[in-house]
Protein backbone atom coordinates (compact mmCIF):
# COMPACT_ATOMS: atom_id res chain seq x y z
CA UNK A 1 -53.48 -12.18 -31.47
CA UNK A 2 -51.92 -12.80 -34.93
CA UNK A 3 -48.62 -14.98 -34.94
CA UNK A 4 -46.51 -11.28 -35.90
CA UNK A 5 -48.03 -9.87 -32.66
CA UNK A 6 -47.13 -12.95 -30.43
CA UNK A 7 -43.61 -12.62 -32.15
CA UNK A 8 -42.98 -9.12 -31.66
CA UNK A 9 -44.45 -10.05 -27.96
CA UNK A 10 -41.80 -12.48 -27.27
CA UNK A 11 -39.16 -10.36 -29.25
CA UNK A 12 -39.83 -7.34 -26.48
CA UNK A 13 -39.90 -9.95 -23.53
CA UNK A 14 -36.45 -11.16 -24.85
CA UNK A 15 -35.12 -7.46 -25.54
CA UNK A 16 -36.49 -6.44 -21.57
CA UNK A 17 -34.73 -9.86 -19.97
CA UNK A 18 -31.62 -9.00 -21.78
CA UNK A 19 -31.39 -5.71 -19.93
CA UNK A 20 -31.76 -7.38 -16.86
CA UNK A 21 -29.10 -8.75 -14.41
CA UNK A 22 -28.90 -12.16 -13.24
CA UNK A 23 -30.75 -11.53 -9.63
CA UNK A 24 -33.29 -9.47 -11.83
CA UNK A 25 -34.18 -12.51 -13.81
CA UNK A 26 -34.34 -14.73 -10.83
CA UNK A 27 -36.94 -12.74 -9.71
CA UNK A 28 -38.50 -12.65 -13.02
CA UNK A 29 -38.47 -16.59 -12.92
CA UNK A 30 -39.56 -16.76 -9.65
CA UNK A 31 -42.45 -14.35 -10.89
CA UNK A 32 -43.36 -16.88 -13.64
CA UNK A 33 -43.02 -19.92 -11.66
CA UNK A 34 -45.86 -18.35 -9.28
CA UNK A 35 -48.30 -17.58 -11.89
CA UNK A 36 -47.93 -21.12 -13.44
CA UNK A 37 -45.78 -19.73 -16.63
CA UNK A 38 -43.42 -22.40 -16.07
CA UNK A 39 -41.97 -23.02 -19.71
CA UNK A 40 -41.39 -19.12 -19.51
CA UNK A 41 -39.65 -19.26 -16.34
CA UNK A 42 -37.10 -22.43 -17.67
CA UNK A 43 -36.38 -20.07 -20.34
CA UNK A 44 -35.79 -16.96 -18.21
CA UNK A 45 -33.84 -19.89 -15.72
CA UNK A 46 -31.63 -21.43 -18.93
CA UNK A 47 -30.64 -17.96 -19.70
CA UNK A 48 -29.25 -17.06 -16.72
CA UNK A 49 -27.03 -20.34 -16.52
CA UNK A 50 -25.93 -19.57 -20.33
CA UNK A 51 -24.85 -16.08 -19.41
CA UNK A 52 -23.99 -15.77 -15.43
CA UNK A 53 -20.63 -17.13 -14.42
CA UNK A 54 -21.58 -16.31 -10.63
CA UNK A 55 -22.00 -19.89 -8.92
CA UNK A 56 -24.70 -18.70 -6.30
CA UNK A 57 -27.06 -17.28 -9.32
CA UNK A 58 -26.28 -20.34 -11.45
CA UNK A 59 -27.19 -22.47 -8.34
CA UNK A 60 -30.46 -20.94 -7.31
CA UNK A 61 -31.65 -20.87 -11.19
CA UNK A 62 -30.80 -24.30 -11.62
CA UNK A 63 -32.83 -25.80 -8.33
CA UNK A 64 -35.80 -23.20 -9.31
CA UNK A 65 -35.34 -24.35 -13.32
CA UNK A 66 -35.82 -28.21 -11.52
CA UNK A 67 -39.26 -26.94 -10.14
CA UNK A 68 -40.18 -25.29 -12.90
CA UNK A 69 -39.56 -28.85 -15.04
CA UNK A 70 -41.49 -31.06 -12.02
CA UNK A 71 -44.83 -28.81 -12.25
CA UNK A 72 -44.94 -29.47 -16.16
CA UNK A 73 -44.42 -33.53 -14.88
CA UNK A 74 -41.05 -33.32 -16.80
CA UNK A 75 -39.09 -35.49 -14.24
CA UNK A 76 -35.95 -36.62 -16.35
CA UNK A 77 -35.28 -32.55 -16.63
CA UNK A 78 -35.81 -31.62 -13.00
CA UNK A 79 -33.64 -34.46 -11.38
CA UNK A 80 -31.19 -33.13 -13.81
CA UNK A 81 -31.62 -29.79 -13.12
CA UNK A 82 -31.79 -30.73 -9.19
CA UNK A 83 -28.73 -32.66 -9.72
CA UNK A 84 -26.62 -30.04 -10.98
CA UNK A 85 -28.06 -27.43 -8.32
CA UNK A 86 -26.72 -30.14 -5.93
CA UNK A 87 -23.33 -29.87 -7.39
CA UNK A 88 -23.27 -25.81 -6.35
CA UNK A 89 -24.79 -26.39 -2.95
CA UNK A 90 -22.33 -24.78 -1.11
CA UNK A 91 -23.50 -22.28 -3.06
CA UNK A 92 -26.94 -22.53 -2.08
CA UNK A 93 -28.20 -20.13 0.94
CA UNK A 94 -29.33 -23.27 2.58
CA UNK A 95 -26.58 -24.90 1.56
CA UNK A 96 -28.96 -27.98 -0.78
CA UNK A 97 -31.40 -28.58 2.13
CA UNK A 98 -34.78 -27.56 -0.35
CA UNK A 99 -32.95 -29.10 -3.35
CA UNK A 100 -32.39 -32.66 -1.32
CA UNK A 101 -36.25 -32.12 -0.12
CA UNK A 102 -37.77 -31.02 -3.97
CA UNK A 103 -35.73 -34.32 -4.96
CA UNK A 104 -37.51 -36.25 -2.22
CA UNK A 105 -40.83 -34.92 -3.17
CA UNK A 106 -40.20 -35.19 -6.86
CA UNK A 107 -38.80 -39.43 -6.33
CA UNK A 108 -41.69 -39.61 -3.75
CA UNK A 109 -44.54 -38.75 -6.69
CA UNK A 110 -42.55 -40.79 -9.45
CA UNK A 111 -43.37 -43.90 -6.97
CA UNK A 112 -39.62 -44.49 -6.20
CA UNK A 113 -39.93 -44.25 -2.18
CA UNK A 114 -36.41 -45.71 -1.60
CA UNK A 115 -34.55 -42.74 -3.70
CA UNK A 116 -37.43 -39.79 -1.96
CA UNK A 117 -35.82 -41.32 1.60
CA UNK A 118 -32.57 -40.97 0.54
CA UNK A 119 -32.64 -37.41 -0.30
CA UNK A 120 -35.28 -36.83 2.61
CA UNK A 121 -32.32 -38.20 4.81
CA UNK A 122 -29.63 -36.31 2.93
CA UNK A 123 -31.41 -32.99 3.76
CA UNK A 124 -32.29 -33.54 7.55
CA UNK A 125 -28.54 -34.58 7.51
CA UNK A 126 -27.81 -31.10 6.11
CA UNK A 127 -30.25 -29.31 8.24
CA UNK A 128 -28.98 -30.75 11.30
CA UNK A 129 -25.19 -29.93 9.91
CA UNK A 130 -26.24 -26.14 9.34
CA UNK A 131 -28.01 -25.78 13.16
CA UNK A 132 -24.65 -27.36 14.31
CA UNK A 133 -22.41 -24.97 12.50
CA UNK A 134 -24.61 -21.87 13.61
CA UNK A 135 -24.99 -23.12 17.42
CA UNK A 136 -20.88 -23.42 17.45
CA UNK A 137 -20.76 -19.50 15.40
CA UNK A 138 -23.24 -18.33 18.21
CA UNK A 139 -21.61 -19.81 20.87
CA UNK A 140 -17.82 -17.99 19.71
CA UNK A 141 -19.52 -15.31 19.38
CA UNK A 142 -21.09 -14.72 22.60
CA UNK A 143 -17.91 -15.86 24.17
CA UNK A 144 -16.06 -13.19 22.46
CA UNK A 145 -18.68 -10.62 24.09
């Protein structure tokens, strides 16, 4: 493939994402990220956060942006991308438990086994906060019955 075909290529990918909504291209990332295209899936990911002003899209693409950065070893990127998932987590459908667990994972393979506890800790913690909440929601509600 000549370098005009690869650009009209990536021209037409751009033109097709740009059509899409913001849930669209998480799937589209999400896509990528599970057939290993992971620099195309940060860039699907970074333009969602340029362009969505929704905080649980904006969440969700920055936590899967993080995991796109860890599988190309690009730590630095992911614990920032992690980081600012983190700051959204109420947000998040599970509120930062598989961000605090990805940042575990991600300190635990760096070597840095005191930070990978702390965020193992800080997402059992959250875990154990969310079963808590949804015992006390069931329990209301099967009073109300």
């Amino acid at each position: 493939m000549t370098m005009v075909e690869k650009e009209e290529e990536r021209e037409e990918k751009n033109a097709d994402e740009e059509e899409k909504t913001a849930e669209e291209l998480l799937i589209v990332g999400e896509e990528y990220l599970g057939e290993g295209k992971y620099e195309e899936a940060i860039e699907v990911y970074k333009e969602i956060v340029k362009n969505e002003p929704r905080f649980p899209t904006m969440a969700k693409a920055w936590n899967d942006c993080g995991a796109a950065y860890v599988s190309l070893e690009e730590y630095e990127m992911a614990i920032g991308f992690f980081n600012a998932a983190l700051n959204l987590r109420d947000y998040l459908m599970d509120e930062g438990i598989s961000t605090c667990y990805n940042l575990g994972l991600l300190y635990q393979r760096m070597g840095d086994e005191e930070k990978a506890e702390e965020y193992f800790k800080r997402g059992d913690m959250l875990k154990e906060e969310h079963k808590r909440r949804d015992e006390e929601a069931m329990r209301i509600l099967s009073a109300e019955m």
